[in-house]
PDB file of N, CA and C in Angstrom:
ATOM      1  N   UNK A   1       9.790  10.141 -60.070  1.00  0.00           N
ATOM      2  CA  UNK A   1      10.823  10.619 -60.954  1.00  0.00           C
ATOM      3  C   UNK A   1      10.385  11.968 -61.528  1.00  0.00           C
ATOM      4  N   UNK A   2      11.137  12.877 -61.658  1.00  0.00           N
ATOM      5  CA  UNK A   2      10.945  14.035 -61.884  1.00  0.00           C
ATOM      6  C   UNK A   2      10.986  14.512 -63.725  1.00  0.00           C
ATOM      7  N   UNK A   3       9.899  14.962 -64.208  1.00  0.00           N
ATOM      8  CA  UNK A   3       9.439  14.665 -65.362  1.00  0.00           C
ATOM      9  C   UNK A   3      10.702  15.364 -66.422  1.00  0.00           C
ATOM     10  N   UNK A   4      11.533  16.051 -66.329  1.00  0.00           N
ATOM     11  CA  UNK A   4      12.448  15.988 -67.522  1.00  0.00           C
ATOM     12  C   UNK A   4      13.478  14.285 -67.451  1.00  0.00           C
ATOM     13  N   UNK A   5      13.049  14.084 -66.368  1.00  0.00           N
ATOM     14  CA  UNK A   5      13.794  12.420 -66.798  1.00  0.00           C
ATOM     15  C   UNK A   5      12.995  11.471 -67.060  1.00  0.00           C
ATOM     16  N   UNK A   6      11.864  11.505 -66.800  1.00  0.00           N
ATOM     17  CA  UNK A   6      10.945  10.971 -67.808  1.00  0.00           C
ATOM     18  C   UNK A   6      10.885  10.862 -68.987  1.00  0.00           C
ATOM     19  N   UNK A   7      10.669  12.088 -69.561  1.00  0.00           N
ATOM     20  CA  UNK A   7      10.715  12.358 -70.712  1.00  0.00           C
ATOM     21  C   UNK A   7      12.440  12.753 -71.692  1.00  0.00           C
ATOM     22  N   UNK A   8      13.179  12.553 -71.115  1.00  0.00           N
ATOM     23  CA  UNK A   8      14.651  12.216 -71.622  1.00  0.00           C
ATOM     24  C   UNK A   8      14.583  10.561 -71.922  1.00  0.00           C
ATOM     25  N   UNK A   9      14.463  10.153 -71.051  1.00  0.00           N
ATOM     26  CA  UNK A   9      13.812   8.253 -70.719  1.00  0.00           C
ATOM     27  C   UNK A   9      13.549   7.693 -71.868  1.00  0.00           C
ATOM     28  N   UNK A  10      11.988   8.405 -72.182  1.00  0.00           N
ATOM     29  CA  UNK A  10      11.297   8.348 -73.080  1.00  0.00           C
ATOM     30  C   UNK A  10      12.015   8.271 -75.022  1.00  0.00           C
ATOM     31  N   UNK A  11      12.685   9.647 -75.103  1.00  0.00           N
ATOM     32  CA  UNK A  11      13.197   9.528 -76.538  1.00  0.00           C
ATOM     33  C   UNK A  11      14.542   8.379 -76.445  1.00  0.00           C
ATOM     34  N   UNK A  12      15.093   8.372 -75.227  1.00  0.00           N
ATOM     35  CA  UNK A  12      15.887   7.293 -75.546  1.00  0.00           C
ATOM     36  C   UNK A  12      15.348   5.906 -75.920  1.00  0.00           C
ATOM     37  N   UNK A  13      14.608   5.683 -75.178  1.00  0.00           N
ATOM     38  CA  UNK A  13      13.647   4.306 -75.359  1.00  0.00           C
ATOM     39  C   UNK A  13      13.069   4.093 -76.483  1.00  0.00           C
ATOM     40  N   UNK A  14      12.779   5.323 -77.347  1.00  0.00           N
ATOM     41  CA  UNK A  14      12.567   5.150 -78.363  1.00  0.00           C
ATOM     42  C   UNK A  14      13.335   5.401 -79.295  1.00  0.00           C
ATOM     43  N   UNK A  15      14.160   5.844 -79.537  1.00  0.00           N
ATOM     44  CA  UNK A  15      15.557   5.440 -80.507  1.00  0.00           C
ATOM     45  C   UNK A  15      16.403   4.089 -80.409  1.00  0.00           C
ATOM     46  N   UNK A  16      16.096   3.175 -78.472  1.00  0.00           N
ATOM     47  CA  UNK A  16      16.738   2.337 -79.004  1.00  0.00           C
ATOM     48  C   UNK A  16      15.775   1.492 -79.205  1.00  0.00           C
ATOM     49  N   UNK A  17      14.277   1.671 -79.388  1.00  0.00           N
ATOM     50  CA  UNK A  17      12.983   0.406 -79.812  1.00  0.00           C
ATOM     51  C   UNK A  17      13.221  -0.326 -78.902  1.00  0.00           C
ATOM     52  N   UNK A  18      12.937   0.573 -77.809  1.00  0.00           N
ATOM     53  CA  UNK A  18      12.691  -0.218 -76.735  1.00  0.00           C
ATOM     54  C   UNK A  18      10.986  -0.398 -76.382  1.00  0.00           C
ATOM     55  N   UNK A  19      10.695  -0.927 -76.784  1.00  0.00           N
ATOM     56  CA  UNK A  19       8.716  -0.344 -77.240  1.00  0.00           C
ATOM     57  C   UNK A  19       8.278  -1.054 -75.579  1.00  0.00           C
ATOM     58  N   UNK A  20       8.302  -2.445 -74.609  1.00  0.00           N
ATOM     59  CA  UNK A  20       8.426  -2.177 -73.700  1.00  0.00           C
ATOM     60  C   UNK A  20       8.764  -1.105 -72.529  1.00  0.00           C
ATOM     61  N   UNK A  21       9.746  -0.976 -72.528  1.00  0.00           N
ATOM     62  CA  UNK A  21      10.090   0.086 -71.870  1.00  0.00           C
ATOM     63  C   UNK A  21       9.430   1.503 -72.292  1.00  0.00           C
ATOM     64  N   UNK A  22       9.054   1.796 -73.648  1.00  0.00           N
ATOM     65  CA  UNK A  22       8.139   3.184 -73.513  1.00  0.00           C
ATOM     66  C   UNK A  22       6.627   3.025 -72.946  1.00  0.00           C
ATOM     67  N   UNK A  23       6.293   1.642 -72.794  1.00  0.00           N
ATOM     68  CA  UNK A  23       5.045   1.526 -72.889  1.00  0.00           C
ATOM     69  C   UNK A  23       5.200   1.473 -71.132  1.00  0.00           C
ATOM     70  N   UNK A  24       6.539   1.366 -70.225  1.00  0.00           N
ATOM     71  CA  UNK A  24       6.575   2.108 -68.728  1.00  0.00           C
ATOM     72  C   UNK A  24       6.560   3.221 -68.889  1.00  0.00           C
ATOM     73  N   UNK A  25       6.808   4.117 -69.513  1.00  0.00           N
ATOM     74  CA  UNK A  25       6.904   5.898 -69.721  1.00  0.00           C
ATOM     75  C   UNK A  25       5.423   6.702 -69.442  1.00  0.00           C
ATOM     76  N   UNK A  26       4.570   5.604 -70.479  1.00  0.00           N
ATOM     77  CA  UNK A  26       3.366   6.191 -71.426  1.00  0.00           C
ATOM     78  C   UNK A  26       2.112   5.833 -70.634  1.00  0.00           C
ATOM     79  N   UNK A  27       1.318   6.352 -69.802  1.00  0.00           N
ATOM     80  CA  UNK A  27      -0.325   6.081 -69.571  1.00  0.00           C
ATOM     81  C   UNK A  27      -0.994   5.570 -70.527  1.00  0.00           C
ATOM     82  N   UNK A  28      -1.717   4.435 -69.893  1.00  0.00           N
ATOM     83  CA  UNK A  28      -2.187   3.492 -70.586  1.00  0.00           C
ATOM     84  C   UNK A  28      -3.395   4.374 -71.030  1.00  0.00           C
ATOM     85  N   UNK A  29      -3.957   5.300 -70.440  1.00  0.00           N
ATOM     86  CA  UNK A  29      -5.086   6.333 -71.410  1.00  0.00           C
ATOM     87  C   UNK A  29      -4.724   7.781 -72.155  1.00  0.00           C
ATOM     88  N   UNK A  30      -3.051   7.571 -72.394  1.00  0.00           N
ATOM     89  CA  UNK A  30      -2.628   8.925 -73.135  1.00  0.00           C
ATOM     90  C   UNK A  30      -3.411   9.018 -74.324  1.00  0.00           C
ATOM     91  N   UNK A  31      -3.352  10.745 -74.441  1.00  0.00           N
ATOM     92  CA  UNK A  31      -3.601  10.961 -75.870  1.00  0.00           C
ATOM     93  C   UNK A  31      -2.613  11.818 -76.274  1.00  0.00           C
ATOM     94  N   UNK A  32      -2.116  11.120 -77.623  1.00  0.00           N
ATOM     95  CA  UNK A  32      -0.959  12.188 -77.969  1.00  0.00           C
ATOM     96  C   UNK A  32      -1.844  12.740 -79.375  1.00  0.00           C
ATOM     97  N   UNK A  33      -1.224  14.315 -79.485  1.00  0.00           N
ATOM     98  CA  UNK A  33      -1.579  14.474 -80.478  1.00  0.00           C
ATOM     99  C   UNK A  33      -0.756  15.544 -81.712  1.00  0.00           C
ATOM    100  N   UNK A  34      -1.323  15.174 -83.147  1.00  0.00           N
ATOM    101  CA  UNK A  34       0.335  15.129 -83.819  1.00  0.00           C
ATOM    102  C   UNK A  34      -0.725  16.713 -84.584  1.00  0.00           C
ATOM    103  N   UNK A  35      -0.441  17.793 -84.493  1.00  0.00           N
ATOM    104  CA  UNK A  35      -1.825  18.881 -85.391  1.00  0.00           C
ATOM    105  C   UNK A  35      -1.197  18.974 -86.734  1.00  0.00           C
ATOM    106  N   UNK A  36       0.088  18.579 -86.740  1.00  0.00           N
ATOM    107  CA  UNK A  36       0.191  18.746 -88.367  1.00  0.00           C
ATOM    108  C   UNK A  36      -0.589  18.131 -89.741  1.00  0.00           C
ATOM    109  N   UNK A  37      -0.327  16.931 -88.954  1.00  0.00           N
ATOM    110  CA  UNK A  37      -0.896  15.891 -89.864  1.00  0.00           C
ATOM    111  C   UNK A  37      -2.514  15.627 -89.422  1.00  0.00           C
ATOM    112  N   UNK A  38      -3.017  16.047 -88.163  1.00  0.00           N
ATOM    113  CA  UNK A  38      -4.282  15.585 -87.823  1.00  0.00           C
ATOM    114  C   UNK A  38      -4.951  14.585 -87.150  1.00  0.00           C
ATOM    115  N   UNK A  39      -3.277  13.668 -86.737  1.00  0.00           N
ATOM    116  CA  UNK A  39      -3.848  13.059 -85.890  1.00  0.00           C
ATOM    117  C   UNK A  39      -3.696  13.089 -84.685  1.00  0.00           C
ATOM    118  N   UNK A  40      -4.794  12.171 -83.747  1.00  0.00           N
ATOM    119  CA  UNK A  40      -4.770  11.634 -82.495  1.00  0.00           C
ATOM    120  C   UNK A  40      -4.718  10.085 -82.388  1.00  0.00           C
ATOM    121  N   UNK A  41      -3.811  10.166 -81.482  1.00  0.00           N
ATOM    122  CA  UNK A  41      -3.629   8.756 -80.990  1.00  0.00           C
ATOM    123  C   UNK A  41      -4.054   8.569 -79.691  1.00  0.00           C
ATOM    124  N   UNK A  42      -5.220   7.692 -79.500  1.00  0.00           N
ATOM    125  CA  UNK A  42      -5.611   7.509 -77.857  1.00  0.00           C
ATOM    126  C   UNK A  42      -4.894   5.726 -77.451  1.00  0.00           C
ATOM    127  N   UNK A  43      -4.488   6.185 -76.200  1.00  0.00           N
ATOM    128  CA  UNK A  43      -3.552   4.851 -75.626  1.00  0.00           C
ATOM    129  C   UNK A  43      -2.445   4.535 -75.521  1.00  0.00           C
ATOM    130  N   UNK A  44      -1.927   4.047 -74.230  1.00  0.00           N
ATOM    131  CA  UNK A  44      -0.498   3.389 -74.720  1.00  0.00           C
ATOM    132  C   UNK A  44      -0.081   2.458 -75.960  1.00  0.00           C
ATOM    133  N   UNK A  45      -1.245   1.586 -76.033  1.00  0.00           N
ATOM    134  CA  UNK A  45      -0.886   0.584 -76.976  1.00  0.00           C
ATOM    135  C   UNK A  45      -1.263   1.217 -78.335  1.00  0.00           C
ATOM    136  N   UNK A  46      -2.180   1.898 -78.757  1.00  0.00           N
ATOM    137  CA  UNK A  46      -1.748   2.621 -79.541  1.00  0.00           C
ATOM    138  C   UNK A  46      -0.626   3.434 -80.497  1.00  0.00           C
ATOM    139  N   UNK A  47      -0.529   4.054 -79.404  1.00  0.00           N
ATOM    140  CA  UNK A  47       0.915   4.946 -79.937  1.00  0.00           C
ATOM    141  C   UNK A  47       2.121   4.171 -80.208  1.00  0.00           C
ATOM    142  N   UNK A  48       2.473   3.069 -79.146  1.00  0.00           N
ATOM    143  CA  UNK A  48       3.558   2.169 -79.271  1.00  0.00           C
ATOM    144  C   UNK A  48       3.405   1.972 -80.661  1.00  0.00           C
ATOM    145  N   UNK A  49       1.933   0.984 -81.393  1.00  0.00           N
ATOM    146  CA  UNK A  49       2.053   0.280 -82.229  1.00  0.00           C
ATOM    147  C   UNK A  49       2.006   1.283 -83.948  1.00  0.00           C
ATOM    148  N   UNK A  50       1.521   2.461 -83.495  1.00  0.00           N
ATOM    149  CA  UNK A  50       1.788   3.310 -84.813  1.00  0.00           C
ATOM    150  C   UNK A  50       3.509   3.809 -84.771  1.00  0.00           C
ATOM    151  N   UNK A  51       4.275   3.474 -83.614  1.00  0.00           N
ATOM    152  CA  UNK A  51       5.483   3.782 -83.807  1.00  0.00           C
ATOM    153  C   UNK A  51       6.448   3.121 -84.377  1.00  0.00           C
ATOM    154  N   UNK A  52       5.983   1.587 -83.425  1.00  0.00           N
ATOM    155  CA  UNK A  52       6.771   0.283 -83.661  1.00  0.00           C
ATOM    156  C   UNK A  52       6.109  -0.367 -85.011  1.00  0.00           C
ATOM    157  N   UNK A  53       5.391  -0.446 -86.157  1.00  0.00           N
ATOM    158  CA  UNK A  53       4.800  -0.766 -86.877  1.00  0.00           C
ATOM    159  C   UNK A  53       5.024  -0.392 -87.873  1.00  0.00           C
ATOM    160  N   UNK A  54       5.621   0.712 -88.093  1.00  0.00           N
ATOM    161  CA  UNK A  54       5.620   1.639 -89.451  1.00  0.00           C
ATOM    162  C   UNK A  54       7.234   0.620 -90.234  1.00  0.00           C
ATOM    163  N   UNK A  55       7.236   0.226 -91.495  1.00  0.00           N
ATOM    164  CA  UNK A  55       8.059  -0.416 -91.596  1.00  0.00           C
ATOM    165  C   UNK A  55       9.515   0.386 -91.942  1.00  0.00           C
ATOM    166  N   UNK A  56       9.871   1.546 -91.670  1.00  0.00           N
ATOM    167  CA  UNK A  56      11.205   2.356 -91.113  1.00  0.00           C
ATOM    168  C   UNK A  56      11.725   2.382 -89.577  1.00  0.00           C
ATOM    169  N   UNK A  57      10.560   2.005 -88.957  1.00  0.00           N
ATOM    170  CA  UNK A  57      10.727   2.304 -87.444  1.00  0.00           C
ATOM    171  C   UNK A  57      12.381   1.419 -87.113  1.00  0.00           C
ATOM    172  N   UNK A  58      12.607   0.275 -87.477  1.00  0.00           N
ATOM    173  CA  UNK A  58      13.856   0.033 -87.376  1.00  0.00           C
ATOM    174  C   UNK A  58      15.252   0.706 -88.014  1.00  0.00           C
ATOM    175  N   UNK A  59      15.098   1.320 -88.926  1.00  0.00           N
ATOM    176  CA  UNK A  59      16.079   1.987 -89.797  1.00  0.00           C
ATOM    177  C   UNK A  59      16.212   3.699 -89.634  1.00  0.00           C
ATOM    178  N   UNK A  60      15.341   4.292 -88.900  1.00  0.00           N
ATOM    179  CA  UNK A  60      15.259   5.551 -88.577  1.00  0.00           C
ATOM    180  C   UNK A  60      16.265   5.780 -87.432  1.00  0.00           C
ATOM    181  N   UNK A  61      16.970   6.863 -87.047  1.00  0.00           N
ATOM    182  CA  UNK A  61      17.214   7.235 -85.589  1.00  0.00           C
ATOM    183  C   UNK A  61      16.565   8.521 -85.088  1.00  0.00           C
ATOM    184  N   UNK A  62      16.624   8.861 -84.423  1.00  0.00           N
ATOM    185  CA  UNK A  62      15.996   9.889 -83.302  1.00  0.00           C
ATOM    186  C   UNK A  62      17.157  10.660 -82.756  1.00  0.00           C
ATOM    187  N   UNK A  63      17.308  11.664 -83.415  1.00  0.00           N
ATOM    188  CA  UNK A  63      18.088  12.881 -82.342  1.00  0.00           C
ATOM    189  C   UNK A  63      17.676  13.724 -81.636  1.00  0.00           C
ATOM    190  N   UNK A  64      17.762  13.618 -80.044  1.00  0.00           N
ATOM    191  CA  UNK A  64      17.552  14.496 -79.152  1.00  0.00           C
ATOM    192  C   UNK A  64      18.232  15.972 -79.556  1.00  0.00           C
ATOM    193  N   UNK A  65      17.688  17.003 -80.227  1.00  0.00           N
ATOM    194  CA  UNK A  65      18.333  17.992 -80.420  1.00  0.00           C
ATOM    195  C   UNK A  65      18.304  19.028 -79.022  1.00  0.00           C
ATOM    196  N   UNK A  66      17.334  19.200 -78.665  1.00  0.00           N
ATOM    197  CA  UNK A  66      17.404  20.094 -77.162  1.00  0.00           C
ATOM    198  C   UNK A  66      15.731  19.379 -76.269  1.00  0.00           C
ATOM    199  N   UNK A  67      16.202  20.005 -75.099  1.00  0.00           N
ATOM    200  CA  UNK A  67      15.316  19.526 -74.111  1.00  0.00           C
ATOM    201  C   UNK A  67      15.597  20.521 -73.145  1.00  0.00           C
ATOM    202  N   UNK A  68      13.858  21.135 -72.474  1.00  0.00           N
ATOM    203  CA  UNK A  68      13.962  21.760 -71.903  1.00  0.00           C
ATOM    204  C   UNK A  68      12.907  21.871 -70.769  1.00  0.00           C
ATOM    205  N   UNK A  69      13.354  22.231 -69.582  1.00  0.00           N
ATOM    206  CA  UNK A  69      11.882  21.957 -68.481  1.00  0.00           C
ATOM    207  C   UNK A  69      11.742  23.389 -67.748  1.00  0.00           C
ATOM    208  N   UNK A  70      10.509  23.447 -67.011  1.00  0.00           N
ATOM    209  CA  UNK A  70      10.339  24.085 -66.342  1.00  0.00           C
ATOM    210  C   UNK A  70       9.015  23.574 -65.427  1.00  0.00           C
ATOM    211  N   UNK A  71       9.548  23.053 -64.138  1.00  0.00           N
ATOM    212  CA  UNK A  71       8.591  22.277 -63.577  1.00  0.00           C
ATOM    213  C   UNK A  71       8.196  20.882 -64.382  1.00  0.00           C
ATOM    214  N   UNK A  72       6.670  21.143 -64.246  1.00  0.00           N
ATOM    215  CA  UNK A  72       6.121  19.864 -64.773  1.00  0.00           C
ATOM    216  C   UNK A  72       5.921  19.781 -66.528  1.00  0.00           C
ATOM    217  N   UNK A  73       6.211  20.882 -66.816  1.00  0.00           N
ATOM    218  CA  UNK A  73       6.471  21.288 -68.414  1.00  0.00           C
ATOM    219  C   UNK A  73       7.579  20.920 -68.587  1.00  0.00           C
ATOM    220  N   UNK A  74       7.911  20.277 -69.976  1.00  0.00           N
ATOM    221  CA  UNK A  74       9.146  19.513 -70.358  1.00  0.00           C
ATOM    222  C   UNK A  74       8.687  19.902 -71.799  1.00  0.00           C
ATOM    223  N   UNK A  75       9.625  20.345 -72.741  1.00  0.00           N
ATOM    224  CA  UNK A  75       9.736  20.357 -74.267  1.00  0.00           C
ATOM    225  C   UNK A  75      10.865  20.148 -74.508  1.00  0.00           C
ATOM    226  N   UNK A  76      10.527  19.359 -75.690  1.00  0.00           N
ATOM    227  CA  UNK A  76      11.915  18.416 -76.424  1.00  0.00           C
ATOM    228  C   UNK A  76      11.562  19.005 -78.295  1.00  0.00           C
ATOM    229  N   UNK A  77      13.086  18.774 -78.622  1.00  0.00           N
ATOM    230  CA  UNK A  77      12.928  18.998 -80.210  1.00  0.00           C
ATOM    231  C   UNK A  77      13.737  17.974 -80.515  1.00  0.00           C
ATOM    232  N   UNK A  78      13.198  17.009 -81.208  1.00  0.00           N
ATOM    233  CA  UNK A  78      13.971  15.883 -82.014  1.00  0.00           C
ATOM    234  C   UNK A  78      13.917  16.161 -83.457  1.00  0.00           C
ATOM    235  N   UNK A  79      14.870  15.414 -84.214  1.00  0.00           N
ATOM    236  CA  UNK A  79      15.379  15.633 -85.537  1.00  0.00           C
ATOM    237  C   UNK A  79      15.253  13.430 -85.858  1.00  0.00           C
ATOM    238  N   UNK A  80      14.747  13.554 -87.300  1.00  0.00           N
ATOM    239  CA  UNK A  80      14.214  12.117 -87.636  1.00  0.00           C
ATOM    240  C   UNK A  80      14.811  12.093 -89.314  1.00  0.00           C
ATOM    241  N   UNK A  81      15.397  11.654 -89.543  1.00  0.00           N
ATOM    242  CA  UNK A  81      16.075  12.054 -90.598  1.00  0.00           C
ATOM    243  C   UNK A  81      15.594  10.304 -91.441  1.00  0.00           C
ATOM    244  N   UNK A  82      14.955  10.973 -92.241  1.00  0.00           N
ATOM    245  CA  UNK A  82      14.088   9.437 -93.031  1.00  0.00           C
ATOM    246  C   UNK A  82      14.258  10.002 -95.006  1.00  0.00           C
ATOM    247  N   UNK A  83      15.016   9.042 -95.504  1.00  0.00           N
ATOM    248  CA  UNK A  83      15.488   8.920 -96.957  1.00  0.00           C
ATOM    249  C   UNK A  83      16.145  10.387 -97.347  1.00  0.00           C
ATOM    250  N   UNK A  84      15.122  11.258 -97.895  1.00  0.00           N
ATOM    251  CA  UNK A  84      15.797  12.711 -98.568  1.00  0.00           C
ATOM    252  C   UNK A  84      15.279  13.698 -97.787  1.00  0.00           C
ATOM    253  N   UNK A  85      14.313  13.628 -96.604  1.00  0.00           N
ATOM    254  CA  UNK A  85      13.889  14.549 -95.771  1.00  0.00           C
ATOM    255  C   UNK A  85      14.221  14.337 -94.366  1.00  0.00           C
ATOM    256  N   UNK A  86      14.357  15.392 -93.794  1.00  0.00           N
ATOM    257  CA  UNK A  86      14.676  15.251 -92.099  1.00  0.00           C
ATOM    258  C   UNK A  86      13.466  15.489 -91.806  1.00  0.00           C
ATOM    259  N   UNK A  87      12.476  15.101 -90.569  1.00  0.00           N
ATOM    260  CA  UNK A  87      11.607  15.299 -89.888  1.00  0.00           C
ATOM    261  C   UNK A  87      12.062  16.382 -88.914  1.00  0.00           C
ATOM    262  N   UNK A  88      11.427  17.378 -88.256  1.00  0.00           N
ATOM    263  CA  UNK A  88      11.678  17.571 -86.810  1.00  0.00           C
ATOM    264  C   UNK A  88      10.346  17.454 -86.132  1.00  0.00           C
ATOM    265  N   UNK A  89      10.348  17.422 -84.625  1.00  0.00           N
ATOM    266  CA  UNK A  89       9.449  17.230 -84.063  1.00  0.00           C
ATOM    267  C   UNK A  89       9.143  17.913 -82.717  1.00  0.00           C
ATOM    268  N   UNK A  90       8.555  19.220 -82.219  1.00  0.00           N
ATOM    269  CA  UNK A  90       8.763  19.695 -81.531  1.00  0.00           C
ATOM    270  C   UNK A  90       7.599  18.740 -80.171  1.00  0.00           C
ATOM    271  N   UNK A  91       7.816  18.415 -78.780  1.00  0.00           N
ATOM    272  CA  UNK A  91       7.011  17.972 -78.273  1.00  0.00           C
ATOM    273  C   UNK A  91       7.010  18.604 -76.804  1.00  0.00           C
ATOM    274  N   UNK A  92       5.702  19.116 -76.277  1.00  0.00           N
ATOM    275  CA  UNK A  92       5.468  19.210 -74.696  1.00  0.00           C
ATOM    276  C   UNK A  92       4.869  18.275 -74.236  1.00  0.00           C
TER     277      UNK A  92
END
């Protein structure tokens, strides 16, 4: 599968908590990493469970605001809109 549908896949799966199904998306030895805040997350099961765990993760949505590829490079900007602040989230 050709990686902007991967990673389209991906934010859907996770807006609808589909935490299975991201954990088909995600290498079981990813490291994602967040530089704002400082962290790293090593693992699939990891990341799932700091996603699926947080007790908003059900009440949040996820807007795909743009997505963009070139080759094997894919960047996405989502919008997370949680109580009086919007998140955004730029990701390659």
């Amino acid at each position: 599968m050709e990686p902007l549908k991967v990673v389209a896949q991906l934010w859907e799966r996770i807006e609808a908590r589909d935490w299975d199904g991201v954990g088909g998306l995600i290498a079981e030895d990813a490291v994602i990493e967040w530089p704002v805040s400082g962290e790293r997350i090593v693992g699939r099961a990891n990341f799932i469970a700091v996603n699926s765990d947080d007790g908003y993760a059900d009440e949040r949505s996820v807007e795909l605001i743009r997505i963009l590829a070139d080759g094997d490079l894919v960047v996405t900007e989502v919008e997370i809109p949680q109580d009086h602040v919007v998140y955004r989230a730029v990701s390659l």
